[in-house]
N, C-alpha and C. Protein backbone atom coordinates (compact mmCIF):
# COMPACT_ATOMS: atom_id res chain seq x y z
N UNK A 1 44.52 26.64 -11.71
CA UNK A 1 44.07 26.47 -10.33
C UNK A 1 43.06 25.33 -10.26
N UNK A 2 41.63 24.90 -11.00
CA UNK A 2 41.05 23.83 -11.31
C UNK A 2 41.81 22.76 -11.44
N UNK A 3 42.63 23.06 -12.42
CA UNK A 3 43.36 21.63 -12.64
C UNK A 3 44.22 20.82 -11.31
N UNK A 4 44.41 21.94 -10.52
CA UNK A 4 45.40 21.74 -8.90
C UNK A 4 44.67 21.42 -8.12
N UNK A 5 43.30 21.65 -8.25
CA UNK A 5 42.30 21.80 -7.07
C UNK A 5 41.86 20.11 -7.58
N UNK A 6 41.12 19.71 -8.89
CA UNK A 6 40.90 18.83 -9.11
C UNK A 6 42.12 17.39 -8.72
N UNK A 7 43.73 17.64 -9.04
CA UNK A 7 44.76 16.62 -8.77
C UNK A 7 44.45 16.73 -7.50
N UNK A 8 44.70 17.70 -6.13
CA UNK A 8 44.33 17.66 -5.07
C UNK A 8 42.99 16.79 -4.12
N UNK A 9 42.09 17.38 -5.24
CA UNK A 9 40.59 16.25 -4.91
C UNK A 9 41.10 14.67 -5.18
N UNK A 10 41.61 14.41 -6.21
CA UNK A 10 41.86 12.71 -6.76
C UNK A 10 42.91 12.47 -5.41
N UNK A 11 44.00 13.32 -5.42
CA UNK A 11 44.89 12.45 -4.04
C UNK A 11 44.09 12.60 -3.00
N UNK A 12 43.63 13.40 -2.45
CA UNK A 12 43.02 13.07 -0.99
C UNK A 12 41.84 11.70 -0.89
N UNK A 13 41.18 11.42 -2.35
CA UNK A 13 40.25 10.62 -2.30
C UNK A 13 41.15 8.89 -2.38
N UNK A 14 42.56 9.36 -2.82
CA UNK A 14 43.23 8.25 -3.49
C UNK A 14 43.61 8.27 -1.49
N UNK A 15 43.94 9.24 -0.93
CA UNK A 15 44.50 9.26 0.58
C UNK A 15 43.34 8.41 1.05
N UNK A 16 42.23 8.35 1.47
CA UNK A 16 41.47 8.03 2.10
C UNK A 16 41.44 6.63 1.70
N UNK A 17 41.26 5.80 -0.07
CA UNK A 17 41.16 4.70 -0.46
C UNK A 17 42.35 3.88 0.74
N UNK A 18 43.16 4.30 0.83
CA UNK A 18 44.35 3.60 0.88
C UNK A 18 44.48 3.73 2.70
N UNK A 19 44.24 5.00 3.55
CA UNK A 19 43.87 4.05 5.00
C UNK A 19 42.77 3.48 5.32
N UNK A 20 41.62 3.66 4.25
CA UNK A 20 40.62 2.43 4.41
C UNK A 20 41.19 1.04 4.39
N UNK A 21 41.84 0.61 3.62
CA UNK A 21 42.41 -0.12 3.14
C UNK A 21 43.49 -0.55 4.29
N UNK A 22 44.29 0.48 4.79
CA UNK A 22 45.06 0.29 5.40
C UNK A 22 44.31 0.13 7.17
N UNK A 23 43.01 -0.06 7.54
CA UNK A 23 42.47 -0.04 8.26
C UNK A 23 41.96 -1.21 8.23
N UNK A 24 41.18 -2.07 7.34
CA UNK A 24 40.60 -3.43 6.79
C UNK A 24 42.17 -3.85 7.46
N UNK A 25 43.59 -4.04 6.69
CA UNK A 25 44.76 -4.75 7.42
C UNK A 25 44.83 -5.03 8.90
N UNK A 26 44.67 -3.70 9.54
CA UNK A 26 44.72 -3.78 10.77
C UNK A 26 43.66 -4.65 11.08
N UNK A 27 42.39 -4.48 10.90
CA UNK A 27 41.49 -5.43 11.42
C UNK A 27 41.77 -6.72 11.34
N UNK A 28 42.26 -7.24 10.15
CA UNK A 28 42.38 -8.44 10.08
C UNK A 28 43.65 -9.37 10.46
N UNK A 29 44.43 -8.17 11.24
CA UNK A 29 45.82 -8.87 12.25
C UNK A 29 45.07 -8.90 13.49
N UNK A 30 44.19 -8.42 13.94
CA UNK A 30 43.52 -8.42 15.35
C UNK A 30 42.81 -9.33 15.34
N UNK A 31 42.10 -10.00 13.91
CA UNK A 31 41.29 -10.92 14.18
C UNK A 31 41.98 -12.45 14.37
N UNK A 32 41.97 -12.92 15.30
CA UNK A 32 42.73 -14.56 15.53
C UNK A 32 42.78 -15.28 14.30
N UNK A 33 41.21 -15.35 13.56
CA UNK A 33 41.00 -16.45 12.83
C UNK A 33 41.76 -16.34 11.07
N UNK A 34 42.35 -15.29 10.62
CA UNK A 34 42.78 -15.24 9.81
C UNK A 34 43.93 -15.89 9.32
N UNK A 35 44.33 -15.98 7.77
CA UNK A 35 45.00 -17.04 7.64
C UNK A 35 46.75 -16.47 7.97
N UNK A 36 46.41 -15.29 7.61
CA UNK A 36 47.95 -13.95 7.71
C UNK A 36 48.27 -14.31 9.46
N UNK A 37 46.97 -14.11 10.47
CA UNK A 37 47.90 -13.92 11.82
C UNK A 37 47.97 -15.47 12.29
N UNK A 38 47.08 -16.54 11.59
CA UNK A 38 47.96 -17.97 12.09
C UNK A 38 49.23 -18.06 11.73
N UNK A 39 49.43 -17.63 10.33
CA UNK A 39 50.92 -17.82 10.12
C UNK A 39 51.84 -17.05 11.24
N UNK A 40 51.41 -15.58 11.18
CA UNK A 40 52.28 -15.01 11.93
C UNK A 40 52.58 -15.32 13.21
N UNK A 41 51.39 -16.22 13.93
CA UNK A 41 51.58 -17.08 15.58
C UNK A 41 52.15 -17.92 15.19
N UNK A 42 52.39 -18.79 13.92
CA UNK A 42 53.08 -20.15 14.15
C UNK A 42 54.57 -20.07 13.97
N UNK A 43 55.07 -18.76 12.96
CA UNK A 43 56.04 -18.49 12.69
C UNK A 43 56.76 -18.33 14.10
N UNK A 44 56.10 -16.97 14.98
CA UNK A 44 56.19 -16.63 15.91
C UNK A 44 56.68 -17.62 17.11
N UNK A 45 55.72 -18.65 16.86
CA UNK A 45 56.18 -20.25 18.13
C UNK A 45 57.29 -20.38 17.49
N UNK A 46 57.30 -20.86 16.13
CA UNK A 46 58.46 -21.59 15.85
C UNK A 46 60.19 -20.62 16.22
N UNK A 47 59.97 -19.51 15.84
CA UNK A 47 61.44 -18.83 16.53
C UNK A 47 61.19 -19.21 17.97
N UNK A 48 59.90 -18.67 18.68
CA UNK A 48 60.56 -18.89 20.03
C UNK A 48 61.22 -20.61 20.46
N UNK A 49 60.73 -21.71 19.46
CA UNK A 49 61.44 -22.67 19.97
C UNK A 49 62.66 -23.26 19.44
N UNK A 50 62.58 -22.53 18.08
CA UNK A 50 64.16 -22.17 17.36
C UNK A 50 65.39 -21.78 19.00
N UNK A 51 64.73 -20.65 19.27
CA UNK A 51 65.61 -19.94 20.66
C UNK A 51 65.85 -20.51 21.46
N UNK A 52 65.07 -21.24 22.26
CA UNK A 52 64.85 -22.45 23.40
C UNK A 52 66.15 -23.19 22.79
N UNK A 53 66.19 -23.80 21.80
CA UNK A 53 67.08 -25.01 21.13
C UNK A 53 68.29 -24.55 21.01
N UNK A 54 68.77 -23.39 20.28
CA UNK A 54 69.69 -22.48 20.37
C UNK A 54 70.32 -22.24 21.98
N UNK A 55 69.41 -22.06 22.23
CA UNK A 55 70.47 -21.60 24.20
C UNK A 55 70.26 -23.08 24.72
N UNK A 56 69.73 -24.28 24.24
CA UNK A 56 70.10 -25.61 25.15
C UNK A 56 71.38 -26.09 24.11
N UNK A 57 71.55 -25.92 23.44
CA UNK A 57 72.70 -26.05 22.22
C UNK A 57 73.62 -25.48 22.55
N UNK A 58 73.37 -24.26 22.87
CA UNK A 58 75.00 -22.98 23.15
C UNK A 58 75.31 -23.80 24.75
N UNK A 59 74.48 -24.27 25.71
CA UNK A 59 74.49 -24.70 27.29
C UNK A 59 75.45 -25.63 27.11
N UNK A 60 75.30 -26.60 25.89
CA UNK A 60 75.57 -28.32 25.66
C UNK A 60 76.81 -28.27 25.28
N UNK A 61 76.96 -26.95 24.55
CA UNK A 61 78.31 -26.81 24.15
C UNK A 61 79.40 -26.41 25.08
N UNK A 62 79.25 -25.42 25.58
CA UNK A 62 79.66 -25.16 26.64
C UNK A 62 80.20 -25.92 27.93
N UNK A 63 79.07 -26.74 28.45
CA UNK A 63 79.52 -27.90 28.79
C UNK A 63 80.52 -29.01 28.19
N UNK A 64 80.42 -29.34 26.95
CA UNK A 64 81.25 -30.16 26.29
C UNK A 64 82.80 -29.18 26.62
N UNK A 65 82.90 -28.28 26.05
CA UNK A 65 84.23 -27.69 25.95
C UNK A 65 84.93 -27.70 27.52
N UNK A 66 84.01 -27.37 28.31
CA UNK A 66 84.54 -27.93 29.54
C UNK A 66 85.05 -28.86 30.35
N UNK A 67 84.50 -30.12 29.88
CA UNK A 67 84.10 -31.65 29.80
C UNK A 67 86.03 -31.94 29.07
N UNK A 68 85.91 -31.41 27.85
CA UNK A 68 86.95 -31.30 26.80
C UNK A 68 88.39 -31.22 27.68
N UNK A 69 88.39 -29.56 28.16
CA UNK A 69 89.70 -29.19 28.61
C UNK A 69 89.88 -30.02 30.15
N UNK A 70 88.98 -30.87 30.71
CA UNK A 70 89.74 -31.08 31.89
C UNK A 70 90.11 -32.81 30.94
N UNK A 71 89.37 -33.38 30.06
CA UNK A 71 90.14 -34.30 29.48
C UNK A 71 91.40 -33.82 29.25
N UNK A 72 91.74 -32.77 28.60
CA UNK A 72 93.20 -32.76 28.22
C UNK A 72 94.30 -32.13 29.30
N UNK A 73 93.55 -32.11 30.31
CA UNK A 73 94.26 -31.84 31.49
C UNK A 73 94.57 -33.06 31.86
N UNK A 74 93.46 -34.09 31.53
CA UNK A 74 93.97 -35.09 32.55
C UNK A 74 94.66 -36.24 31.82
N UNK A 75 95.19 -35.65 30.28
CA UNK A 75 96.05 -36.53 29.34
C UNK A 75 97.51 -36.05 29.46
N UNK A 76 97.53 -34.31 29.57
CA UNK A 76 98.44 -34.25 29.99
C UNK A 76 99.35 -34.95 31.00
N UNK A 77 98.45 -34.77 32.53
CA UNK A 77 98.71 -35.65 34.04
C UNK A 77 99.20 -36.87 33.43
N UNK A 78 98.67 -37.84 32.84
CA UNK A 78 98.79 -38.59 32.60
C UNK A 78 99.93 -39.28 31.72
N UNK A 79 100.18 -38.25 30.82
CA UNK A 79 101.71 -38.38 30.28
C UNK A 79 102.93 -38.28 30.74
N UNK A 80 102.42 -37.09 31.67
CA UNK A 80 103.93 -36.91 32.50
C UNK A 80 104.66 -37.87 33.43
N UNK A 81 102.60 -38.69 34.17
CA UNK A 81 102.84 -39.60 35.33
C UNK A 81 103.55 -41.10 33.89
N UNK A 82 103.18 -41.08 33.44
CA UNK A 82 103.94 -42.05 31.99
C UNK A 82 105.38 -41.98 31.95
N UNK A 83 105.86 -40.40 31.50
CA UNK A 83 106.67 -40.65 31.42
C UNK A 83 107.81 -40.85 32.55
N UNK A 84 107.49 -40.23 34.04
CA UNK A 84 108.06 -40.63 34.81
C UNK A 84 108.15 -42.15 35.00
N UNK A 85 107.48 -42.86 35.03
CA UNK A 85 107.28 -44.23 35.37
C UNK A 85 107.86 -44.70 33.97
N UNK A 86 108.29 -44.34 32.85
CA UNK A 86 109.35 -44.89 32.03
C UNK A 86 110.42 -44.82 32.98
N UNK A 87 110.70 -43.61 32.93
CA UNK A 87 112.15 -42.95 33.12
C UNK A 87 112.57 -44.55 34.63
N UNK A 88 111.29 -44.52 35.42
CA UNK A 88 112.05 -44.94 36.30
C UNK A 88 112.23 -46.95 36.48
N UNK A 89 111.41 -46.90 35.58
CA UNK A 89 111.18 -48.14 34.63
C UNK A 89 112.78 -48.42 33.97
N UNK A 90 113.37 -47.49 32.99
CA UNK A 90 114.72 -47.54 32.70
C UNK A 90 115.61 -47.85 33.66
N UNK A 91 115.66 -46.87 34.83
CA UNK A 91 116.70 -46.99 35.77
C UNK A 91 116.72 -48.12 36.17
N UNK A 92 115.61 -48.88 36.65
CA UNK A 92 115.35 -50.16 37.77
C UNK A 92 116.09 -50.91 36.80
N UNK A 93 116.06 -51.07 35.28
CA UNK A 93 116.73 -51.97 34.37
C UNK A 93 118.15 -52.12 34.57
């Protein structure tokens, strides 16, 4: 029973080391000036302008493919008006 009571005393004291500890962390994400939450704001900017770039990229594309299919709409038009104007190019011969 000592020996349980004593392992019991060491973890609760080892419990307490460790949300002290785990309390110092927290403080020092709240504090601006640290070197952990600059990174974590710059990281932070940098996805959000990763994202920004990403959806003007996915926009650009989008546009292009659009841009794209009425070109090949209008190569199609353009072949057909071709090949009629062979065809009638032949006949007049």
């Amino acid at each position: 029973v000592a020996a349980l009571q004593d392992e019991k005393n060491s973890l609760m004291s080892e419990n307490e080391i460790m949300n002290d500890r785990l309390e110092q962390l927290d403080d020092s994400l709240d504090d601006p000036n640290t070197v952990v939450t600059k990174k974590y704001f710059h990281a932070q900017l940098q996805l959000e302008q990763l994202q920004e770039e990403n959806f003007r990229l996915e926009a650009a594309k989008d546009d292009y493919r659009v841009h794209c299919e009425d070109l090949e709409k209008q190569l199609i038009e353009l072949q057909h008006r071709n090949n009629e104007l062979t065809s009638l190019a032949e006949e007049s011969r």
